[in-house]
C-alpha atoms as a PDB file:
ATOM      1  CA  UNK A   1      63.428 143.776  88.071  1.00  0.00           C
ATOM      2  CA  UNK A   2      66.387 145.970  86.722  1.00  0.00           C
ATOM      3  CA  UNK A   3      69.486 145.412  85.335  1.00  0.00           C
ATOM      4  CA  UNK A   4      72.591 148.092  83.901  1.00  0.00           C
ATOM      5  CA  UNK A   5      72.576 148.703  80.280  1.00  0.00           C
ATOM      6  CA  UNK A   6      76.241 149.328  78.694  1.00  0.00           C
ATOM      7  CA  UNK A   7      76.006 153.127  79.582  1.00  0.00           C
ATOM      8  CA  UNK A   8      74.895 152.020  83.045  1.00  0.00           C
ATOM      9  CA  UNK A   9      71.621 153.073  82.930  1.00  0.00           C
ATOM     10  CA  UNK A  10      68.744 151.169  84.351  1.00  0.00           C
ATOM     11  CA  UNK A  11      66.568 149.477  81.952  1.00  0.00           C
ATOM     12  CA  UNK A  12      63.160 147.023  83.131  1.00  0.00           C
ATOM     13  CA  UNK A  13      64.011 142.957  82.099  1.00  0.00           C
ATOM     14  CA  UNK A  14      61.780 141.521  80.373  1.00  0.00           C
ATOM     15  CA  UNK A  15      59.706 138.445  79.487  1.00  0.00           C
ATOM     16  CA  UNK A  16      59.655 137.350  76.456  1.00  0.00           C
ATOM     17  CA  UNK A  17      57.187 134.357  74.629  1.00  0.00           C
ATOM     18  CA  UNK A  18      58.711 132.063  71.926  1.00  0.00           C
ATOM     19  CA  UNK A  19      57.021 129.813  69.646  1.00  0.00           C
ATOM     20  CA  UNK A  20      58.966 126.534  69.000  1.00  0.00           C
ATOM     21  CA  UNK A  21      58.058 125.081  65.740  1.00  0.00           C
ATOM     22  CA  UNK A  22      59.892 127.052  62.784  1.00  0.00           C
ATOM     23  CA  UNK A  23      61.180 129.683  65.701  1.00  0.00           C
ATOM     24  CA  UNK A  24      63.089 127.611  67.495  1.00  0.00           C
ATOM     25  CA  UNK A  25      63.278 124.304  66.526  1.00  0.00           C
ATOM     26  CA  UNK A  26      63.248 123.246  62.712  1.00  0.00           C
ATOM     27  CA  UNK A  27      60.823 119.842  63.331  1.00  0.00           C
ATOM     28  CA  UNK A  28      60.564 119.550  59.551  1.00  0.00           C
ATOM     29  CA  UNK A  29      62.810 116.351  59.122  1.00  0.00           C
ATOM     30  CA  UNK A  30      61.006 115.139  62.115  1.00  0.00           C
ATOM     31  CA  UNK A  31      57.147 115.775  61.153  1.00  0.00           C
ATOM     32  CA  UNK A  32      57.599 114.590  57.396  1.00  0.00           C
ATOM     33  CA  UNK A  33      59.251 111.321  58.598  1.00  0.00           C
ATOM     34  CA  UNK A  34      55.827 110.992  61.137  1.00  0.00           C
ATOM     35  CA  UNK A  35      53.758 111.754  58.126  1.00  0.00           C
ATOM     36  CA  UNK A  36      55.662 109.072  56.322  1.00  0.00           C
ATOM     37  CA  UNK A  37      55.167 106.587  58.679  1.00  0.00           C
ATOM     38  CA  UNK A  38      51.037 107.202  58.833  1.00  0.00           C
ATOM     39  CA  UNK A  39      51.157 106.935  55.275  1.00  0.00           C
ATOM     40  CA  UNK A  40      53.044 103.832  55.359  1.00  0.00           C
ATOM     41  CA  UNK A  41      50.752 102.465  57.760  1.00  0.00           C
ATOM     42  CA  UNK A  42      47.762 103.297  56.141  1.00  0.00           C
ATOM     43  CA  UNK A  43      48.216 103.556  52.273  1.00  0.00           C
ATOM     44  CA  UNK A  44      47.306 106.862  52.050  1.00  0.00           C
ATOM     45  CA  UNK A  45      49.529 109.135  49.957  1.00  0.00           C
ATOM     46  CA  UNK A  46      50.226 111.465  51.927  1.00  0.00           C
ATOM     47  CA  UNK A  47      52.395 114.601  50.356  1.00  0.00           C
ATOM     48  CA  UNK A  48      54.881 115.531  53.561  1.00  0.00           C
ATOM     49  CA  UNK A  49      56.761 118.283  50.985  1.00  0.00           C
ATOM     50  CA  UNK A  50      53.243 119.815  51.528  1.00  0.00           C
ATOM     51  CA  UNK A  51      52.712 118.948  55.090  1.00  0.00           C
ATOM     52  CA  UNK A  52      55.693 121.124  56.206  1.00  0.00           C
ATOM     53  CA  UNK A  53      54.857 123.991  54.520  1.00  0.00           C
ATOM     54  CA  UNK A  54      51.656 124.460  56.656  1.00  0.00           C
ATOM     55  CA  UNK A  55      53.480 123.699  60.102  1.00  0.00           C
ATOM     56  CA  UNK A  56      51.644 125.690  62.610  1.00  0.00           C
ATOM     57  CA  UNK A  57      48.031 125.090  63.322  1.00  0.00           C
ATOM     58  CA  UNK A  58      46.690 122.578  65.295  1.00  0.00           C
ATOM     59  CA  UNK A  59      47.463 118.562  63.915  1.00  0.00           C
ATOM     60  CA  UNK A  60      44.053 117.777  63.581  1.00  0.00           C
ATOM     61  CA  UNK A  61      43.784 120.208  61.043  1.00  0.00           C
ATOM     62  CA  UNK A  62      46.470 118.798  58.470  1.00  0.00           C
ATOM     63  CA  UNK A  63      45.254 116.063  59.382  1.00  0.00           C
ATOM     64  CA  UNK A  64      41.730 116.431  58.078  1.00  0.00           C
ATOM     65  CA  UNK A  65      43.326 117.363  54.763  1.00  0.00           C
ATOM     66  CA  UNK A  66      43.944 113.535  54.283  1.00  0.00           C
ATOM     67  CA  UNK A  67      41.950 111.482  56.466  1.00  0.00           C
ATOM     68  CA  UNK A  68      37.961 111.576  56.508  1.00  0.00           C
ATOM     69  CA  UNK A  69      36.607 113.284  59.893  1.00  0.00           C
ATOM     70  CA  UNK A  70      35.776 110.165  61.720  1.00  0.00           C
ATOM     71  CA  UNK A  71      39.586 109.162  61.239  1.00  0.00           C
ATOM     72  CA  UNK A  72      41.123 112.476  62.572  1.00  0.00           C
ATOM     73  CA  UNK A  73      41.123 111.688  66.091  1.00  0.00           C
ATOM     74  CA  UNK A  74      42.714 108.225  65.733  1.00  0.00           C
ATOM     75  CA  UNK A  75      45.219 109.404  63.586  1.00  0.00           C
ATOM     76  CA  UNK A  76      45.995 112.177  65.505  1.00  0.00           C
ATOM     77  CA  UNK A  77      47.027 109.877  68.610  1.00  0.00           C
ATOM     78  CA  UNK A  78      48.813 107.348  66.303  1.00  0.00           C
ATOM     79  CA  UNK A  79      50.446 110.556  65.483  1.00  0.00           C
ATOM     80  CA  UNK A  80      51.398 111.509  69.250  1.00  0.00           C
ATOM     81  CA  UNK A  81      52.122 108.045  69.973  1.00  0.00           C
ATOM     82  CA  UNK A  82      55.070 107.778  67.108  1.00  0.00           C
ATOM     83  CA  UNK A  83      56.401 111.127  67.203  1.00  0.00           C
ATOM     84  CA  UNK A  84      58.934 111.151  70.462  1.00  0.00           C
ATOM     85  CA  UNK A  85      60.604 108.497  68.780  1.00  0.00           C
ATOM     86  CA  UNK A  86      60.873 109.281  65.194  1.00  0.00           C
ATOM     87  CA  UNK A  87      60.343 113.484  65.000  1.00  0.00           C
ATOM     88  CA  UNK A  88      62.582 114.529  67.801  1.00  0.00           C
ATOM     89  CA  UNK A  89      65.678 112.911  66.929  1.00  0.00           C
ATOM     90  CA  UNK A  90      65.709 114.187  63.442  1.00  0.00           C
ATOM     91  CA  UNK A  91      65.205 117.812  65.070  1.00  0.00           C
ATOM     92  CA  UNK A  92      67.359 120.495  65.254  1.00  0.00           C
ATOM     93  CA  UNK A  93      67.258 123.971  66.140  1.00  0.00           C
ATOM     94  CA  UNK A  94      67.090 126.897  64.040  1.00  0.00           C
ATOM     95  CA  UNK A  95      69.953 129.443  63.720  1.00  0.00           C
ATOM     96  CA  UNK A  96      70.227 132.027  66.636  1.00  0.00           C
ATOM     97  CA  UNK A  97      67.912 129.868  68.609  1.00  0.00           C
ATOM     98  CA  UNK A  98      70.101 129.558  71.532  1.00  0.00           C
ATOM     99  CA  UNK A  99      71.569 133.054  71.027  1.00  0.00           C
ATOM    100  CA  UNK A 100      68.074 135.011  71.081  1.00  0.00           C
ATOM    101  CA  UNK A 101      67.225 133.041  74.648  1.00  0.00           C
ATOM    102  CA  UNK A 102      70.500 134.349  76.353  1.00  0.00           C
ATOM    103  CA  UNK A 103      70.202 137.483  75.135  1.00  0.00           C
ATOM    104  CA  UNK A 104      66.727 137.986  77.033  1.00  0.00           C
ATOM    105  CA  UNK A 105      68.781 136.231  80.402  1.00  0.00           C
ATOM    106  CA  UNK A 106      71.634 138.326  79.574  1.00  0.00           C
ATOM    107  CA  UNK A 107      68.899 141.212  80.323  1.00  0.00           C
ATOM    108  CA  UNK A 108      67.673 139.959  83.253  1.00  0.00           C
ATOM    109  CA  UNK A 109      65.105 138.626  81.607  1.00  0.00           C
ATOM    110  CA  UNK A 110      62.652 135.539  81.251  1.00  0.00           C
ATOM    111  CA  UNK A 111      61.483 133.168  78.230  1.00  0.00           C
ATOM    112  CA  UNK A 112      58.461 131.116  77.921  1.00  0.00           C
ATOM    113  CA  UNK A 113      58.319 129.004  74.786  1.00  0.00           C
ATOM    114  CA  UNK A 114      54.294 128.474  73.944  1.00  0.00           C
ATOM    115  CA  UNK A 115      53.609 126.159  71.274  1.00  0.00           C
ATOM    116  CA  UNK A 116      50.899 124.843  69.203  1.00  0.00           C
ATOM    117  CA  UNK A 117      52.375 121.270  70.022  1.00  0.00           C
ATOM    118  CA  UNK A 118      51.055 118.641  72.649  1.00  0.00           C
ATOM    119  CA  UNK A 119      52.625 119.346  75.936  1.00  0.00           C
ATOM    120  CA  UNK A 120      54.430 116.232  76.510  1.00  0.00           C
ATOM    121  CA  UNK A 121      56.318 116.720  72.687  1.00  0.00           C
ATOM    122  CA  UNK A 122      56.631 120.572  73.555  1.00  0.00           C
ATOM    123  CA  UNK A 123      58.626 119.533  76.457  1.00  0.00           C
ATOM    124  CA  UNK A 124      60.513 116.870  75.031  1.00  0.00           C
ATOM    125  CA  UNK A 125      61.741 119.022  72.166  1.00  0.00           C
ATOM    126  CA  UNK A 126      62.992 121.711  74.715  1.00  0.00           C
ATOM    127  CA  UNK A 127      64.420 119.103  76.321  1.00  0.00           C
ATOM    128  CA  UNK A 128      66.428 117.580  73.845  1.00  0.00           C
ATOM    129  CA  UNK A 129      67.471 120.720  72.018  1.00  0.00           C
ATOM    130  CA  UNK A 130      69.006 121.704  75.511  1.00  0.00           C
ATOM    131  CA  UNK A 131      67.351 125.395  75.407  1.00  0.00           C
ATOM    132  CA  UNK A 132      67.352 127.337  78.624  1.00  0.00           C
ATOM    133  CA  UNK A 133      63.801 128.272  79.149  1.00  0.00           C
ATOM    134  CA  UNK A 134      61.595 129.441  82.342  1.00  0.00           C
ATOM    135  CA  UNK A 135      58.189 127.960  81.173  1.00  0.00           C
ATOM    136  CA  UNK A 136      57.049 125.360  78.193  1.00  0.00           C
ATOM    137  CA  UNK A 137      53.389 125.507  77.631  1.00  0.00           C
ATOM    138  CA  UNK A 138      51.899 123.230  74.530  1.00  0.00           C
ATOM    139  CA  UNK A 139      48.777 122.691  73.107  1.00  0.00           C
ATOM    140  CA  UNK A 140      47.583 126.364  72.094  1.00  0.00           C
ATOM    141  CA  UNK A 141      47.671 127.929  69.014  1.00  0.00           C
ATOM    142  CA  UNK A 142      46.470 131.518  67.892  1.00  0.00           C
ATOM    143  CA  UNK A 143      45.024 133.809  70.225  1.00  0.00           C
ATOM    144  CA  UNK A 144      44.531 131.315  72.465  1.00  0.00           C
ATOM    145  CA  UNK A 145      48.327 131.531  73.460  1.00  0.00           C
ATOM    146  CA  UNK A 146      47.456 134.220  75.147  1.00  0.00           C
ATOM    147  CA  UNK A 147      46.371 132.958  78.340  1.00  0.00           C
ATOM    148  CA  UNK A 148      49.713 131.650  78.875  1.00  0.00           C
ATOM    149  CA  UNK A 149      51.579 135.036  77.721  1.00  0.00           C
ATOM    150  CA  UNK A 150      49.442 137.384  79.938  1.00  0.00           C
ATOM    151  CA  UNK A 151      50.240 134.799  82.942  1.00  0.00           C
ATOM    152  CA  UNK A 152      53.725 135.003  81.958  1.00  0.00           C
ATOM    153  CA  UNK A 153      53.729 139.158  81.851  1.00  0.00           C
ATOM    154  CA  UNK A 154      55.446 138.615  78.161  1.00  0.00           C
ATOM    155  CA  UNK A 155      55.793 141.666  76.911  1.00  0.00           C
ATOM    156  CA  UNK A 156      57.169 140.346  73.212  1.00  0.00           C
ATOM    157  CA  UNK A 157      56.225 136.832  71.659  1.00  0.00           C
ATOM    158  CA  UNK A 158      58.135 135.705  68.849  1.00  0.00           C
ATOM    159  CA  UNK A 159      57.069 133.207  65.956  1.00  0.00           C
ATOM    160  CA  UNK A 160      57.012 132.258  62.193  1.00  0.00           C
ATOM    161  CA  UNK A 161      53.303 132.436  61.761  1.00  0.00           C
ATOM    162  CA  UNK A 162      50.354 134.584  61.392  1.00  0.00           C
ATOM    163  CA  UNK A 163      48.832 132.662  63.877  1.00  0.00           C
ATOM    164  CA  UNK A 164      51.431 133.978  66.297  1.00  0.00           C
ATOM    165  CA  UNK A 165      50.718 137.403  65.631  1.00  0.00           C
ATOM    166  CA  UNK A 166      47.376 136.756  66.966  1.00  0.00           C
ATOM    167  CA  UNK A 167      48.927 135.385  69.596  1.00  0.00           C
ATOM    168  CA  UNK A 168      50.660 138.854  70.658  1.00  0.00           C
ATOM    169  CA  UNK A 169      47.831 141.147  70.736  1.00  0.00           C
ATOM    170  CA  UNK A 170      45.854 138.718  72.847  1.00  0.00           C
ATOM    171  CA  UNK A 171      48.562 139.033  75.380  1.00  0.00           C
ATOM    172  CA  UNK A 172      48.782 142.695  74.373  1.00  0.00           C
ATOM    173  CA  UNK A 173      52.395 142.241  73.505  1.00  0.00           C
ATOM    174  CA  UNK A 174      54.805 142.834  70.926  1.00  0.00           C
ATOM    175  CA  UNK A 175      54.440 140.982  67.545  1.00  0.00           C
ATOM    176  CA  UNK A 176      57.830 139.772  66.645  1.00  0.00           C
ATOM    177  CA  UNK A 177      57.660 137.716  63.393  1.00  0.00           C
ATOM    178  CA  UNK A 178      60.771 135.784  62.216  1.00  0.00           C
ATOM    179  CA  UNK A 179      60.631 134.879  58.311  1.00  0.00           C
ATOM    180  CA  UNK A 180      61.556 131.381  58.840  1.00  0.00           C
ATOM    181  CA  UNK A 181      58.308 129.357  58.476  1.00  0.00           C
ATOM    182  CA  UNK A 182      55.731 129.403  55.673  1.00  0.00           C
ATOM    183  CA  UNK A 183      55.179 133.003  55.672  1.00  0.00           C
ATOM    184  CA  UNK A 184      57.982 135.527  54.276  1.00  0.00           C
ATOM    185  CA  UNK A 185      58.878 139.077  56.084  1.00  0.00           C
ATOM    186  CA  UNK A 186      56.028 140.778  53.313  1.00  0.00           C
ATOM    187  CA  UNK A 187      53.308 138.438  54.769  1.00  0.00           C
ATOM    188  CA  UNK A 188      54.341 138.645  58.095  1.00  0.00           C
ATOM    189  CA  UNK A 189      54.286 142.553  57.950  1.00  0.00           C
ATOM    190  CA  UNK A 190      50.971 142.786  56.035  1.00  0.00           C
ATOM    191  CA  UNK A 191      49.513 141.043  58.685  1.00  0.00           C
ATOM    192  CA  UNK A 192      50.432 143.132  61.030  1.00  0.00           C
ATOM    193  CA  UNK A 193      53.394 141.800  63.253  1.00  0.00           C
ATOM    194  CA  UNK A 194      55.247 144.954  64.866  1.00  0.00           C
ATOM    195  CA  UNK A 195      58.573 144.303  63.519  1.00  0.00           C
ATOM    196  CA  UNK A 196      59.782 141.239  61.145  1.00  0.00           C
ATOM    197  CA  UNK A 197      63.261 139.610  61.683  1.00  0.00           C
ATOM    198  CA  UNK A 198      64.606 137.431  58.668  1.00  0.00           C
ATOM    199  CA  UNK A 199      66.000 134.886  61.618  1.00  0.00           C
ATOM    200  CA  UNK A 200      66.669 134.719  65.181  1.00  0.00           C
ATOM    201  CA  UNK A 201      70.135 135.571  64.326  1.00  0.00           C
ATOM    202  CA  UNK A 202      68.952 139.126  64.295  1.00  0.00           C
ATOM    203  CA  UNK A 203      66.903 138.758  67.366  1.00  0.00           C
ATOM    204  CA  UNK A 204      69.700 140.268  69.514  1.00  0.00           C
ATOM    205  CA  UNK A 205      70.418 143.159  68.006  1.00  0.00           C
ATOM    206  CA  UNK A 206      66.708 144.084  67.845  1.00  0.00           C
ATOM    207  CA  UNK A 207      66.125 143.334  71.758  1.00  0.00           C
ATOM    208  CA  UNK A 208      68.956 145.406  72.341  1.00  0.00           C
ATOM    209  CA  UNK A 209      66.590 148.760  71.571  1.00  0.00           C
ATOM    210  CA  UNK A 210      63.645 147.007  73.025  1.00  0.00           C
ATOM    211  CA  UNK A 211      61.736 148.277  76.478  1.00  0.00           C
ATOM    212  CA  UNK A 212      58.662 146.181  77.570  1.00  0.00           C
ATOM    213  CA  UNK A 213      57.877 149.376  78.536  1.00  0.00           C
ATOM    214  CA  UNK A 214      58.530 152.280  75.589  1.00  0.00           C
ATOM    215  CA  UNK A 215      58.556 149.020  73.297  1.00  0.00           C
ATOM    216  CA  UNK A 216      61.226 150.411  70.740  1.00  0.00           C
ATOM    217  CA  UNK A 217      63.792 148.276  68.917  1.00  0.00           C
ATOM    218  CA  UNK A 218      61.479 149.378  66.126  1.00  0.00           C
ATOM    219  CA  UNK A 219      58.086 148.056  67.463  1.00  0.00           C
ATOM    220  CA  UNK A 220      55.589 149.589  67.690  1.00  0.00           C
END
């Protein structure tokens, strides 16, 4: 598919992934209340100003950093079975959010958000955020997103975490990193994401020089 750039040229659209938690929806509000609430329930003190700065990896895993192994699974569905009403009300989405998704369909192009979250709570948040989006796909984090972003023909994913950069080269893609989540634009770019944004209200401008094909817009 092709569409006219300003000088009339034809450029290819393009697909591009985005990560949701930190990227395009700021679910901190939302998962420390959660976190709250299983403390609350169960007595264990649970430190959510931590919690939130390791949003990202899978649930079980913060998870195990407060509940003994043959809890994890249990509180990890009291966990699923809470949030839709408590975390996605208190979330909202992060600067440029809607901005950096119409600037891809402005191209011609096509989004897929893939997130670590469940499915059902990937959805949901989409949903209630009112983002424009071709595809939601939850429940994968790292390289494992991969699957999705090959199916998808992404040829840039986007995210806050170093995880996500993995996530890119399994899909042989672009590594876009956006210094909004626990890791800063020095982290990011040691790890080796292809080009760091300090926000999504930059993502424009950078898509603007980018070719799924000759990559540019400073990536490499």
């Amino acid at each position: 598919m092709l569409e006219l750039d300003s000088r009339g040229a034809d450029v290819p659209a393009v697909a591009v992934g985005f990560d949701l938690d930190l990227t395009l929806a700021d679910t901190r509000a939302g998962i420390s209340a959660v976190y709250d609430a299983l403390a609350a329930e169960t007595g264990v003190p649970i430190d959510t100003r931590l919690v939130v700065t390791r949003i990202g990896p899978p649930l079980e895993a913060e998870l195990g950093y407060w509940f003994p192994p043959h809890e994890v699974a249990a509180m990890a569905a009291r966990y699923r079975e809470i949030y839709p009403d408590i975390a996605i009300p208190a979330t909202v989405v992060m600067p440029g959010a809607a901005a950096a998704i119409e600037a891809v369909r402005a191209r011609g192009g096509r989004t897929i958000v893939v997130s670590g979250k469940n499915q059902r709570d990937t959805e949901r948040t989409v949903r209630f955020l009112g983002l424009e989006v071709d595809e939601v796909v939850g429940g994968v984090f790292g390289a494992d997103k991969g699957v999705a972003l090959r199916r998808f023909g992404a040829g840039a994913y986007v995210g806050d975490h170093t995880g996500d950069v993995d996530a890119a080269r399994a899909a042989a893609a672009v590594a876009v990193g956006v210094a909004t989540g626990p890791f800063d634009s020095a982290a990011l770019t040691a790890y080796g994401a292809d080009i760091v944004l300090p926000d999504l209200l930059a993502f424009p401008g950078w898509l603007g020089g980018f070719s799924a094909t000759g990559r540019g817009g400073d990536g490499r």
